[in-house]
Protein backbone atom coordinates (compact mmCIF):
# COMPACT_ATOMS: atom_id res chain seq x y z
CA UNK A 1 1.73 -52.45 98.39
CA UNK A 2 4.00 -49.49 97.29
CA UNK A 3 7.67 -49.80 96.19
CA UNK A 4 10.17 -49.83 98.53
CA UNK A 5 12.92 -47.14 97.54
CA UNK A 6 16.17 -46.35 99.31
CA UNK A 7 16.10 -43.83 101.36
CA UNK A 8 17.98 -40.90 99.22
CA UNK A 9 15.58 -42.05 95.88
CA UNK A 10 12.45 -41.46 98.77
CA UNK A 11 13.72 -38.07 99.55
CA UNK A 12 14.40 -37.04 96.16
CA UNK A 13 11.06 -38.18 94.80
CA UNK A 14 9.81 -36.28 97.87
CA UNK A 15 11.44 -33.11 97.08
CA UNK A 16 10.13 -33.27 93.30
CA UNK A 17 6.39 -33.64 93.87
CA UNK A 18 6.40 -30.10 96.02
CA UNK A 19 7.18 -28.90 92.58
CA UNK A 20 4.01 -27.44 90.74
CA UNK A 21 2.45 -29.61 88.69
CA UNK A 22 4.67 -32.65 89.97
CA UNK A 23 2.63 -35.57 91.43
CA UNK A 24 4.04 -38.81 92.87
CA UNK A 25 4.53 -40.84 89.52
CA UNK A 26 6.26 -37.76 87.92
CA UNK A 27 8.14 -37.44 90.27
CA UNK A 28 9.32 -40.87 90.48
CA UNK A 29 10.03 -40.91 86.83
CA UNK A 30 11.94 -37.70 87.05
CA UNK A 31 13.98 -39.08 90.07
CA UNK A 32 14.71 -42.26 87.71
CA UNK A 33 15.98 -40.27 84.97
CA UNK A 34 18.57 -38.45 87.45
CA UNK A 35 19.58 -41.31 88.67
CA UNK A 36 20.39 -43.00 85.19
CA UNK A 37 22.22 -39.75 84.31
CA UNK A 38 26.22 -39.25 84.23
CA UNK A 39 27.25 -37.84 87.89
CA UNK A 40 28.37 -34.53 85.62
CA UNK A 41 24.75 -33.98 84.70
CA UNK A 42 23.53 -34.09 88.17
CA UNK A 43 26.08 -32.09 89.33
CA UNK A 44 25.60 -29.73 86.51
CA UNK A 45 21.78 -29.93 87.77
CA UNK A 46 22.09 -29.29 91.54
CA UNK A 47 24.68 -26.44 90.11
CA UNK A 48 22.13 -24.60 88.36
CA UNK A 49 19.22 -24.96 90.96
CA UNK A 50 22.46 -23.43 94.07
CA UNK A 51 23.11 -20.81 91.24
CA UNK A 52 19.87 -19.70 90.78
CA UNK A 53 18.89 -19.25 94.58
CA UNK A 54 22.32 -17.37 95.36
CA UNK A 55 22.23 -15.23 92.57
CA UNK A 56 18.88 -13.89 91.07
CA UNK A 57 17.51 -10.75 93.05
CA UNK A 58 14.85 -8.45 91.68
CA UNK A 59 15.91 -5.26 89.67
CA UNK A 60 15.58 -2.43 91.66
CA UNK A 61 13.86 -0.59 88.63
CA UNK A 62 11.07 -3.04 87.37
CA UNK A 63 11.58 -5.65 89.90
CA UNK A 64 12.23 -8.54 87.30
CA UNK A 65 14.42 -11.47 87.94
CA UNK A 66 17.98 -10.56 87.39
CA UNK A 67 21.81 -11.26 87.70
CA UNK A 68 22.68 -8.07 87.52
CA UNK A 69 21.23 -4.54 88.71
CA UNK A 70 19.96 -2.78 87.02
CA UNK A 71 18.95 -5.96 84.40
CA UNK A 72 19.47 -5.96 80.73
CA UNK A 73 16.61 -4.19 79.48
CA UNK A 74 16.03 -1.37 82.54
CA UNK A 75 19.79 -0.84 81.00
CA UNK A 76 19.44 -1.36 77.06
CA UNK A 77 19.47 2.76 75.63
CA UNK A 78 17.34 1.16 72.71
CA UNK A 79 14.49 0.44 74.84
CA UNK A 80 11.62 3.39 74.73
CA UNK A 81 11.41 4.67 78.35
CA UNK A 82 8.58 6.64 77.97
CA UNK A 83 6.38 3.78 77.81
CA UNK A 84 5.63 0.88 80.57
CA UNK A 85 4.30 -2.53 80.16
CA UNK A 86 2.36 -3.28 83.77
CA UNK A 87 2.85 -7.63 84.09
CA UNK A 88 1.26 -9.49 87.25
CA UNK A 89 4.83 -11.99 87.44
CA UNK A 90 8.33 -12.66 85.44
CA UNK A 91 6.70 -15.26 83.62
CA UNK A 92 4.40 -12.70 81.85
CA UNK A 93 7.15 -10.33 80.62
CA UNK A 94 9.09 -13.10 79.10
CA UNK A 95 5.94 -13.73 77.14
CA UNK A 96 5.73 -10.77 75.97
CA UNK A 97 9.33 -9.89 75.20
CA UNK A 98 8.96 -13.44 73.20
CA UNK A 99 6.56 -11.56 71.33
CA UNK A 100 8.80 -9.48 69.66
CA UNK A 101 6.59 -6.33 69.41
CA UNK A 102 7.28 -4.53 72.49
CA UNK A 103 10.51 -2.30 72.72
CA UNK A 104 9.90 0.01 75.90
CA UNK A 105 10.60 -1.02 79.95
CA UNK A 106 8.99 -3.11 82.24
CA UNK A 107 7.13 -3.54 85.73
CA UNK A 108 6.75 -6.48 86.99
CA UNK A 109 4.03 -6.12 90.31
CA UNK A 110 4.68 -10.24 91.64
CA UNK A 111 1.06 -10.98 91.35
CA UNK A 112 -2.24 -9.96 91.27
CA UNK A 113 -5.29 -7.98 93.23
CA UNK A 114 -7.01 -10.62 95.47
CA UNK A 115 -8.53 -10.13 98.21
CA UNK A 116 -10.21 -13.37 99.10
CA UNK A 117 -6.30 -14.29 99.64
CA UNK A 118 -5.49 -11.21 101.25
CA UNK A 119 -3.47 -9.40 98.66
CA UNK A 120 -4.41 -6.05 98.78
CA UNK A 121 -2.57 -3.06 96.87
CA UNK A 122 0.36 -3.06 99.62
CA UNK A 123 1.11 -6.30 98.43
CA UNK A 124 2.40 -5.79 95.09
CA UNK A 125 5.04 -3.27 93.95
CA UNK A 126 2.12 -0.68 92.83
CA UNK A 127 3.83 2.18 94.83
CA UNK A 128 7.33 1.33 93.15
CA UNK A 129 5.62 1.73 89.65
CA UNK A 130 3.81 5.18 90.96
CA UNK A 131 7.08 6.40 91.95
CA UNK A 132 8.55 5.65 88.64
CA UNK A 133 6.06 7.44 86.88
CA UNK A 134 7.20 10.63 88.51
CA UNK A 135 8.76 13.36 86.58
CA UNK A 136 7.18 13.27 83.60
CA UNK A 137 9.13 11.31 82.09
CA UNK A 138 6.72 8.33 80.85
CA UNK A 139 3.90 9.08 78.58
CA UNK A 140 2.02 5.78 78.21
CA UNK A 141 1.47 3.03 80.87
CA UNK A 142 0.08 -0.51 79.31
CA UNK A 143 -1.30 -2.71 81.87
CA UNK A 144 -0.92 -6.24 80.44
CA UNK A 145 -2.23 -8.33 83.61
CA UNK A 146 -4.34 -11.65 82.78
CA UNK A 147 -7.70 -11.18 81.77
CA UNK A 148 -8.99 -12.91 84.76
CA UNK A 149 -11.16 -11.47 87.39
CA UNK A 150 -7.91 -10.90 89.43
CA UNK A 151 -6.34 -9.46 86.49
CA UNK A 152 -9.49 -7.08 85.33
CA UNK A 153 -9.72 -5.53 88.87
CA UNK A 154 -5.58 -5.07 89.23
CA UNK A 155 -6.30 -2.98 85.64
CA UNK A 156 -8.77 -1.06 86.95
CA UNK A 157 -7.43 -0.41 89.61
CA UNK A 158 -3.86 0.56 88.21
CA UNK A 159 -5.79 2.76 85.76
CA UNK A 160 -7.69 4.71 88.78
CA UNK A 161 -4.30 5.51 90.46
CA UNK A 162 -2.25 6.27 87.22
CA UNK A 163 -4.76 8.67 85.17
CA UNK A 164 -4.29 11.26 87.54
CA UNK A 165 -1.21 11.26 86.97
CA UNK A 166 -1.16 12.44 83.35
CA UNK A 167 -0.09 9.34 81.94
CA UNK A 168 -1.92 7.65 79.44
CA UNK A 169 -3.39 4.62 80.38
CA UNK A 170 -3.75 1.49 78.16
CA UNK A 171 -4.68 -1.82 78.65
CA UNK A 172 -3.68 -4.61 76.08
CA UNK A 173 -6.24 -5.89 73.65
CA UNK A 174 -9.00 -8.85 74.19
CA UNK A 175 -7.15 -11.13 71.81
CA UNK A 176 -6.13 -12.70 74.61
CA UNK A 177 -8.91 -15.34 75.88
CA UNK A 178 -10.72 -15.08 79.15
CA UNK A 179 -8.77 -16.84 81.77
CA UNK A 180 -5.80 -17.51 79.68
CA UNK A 181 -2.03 -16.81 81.33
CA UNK A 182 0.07 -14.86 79.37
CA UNK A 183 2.90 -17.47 79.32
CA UNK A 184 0.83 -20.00 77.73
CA UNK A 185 -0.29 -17.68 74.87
CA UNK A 186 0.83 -18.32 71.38
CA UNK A 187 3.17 -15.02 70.15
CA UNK A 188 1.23 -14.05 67.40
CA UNK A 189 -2.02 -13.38 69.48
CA UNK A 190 -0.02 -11.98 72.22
CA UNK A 191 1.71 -9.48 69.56
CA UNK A 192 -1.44 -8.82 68.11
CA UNK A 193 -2.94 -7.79 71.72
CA UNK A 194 0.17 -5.49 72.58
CA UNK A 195 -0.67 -3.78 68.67
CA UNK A 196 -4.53 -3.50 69.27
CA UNK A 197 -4.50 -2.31 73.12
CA UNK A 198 -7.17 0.07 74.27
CA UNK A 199 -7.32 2.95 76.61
CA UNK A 200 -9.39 2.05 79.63
């Protein structure tokens, strides 16, 4: 017979398992520890999560997550703009910034080529990127999508559309595994991949 909660626990523990990678006993234990916690840290919690929604937007350069527009690095003079780093999600350029070896801008596309989902090239912000390439202006595009199937044919395709453009095309190396997600991937094998990237 399950537990009988009151109704606001039931409704919390509800809300916590549509997280990803939440399931009902998580989510229960996570609704515990709120509970247990001062009413400052709750607030302070529910604060953060109002903040978040009302304030991040995408950059209207490389379409990461920011407070501000243009964000930090589409502003930071020390950053090379003549080269790119393509990522599939926010998630992947943090990894990669983490890394420490990569010093020019960003574009971030908000996923990946799939058409058994129905994401096709109109989905992602691919004719953003070409527009940004315009001008002449940036020499050397790396496209640093997972290497999953998904993330292979997003490359390929990326590299089809950009050669013609003059711009040299790179994609980073195989250090990283098959199937891995950039965000998971220790920092010295993701610097190692930026250092070691291949034209395609």
């Amino acid at each position: 017979m399950a537990t009988q909660h009151a109704q606001p626990i039931t409704r919390l523990i509800e809300e916590l398992t549509k997280l990803p990678g939440v399931g009902a006993k998580t989510a229960s234990r996570l609704a515990m520890h709120i509970l247990r916690s001062s009413r400052e840290d709750t607030e302070n919690l529910a604060r953060a999560i109002r903040e978040v929604k009302e304030k991040i937007r995408l950059c209207s350069l490389c379409f990461n997550l920011t407070d501000q527009d243009p964000c930090r690095i589409c502003q930071d003079p020390r950053r090379d703009g003549e080269v790119i780093c393509v990522v599939s999600g926010p998630e992947d350029l943090i990894a990669v910034e983490k890394s420490g070896s990569f010093r020019g801008l960003y574009h971030v596309l908000h996923g990946v080529l799939s058409p058994l989902e129905g994401v096709g090239p109109k989905d992602l912000r691919i004719g953003e990127l070409l527009s940004r390439l315009q001008g002449g202006k940036v020499k050397e595009v790396i496209l640093a999508t997972n290497p999953s199937v998904e993330g292979e044919a997003t490359a390929q395709y990326l590299s089809q559309i950009i050669k013609p453009l003059g711009v040299r095309v790179t994609r980073i190396a195989r250090g990283v595994p098959m199937g891995g997600d950039l965000q998971y991937i220790d920092q010295v094998t993701l610097s190692k991949s930026l250092e070691n990237r291949s034209p395609l």
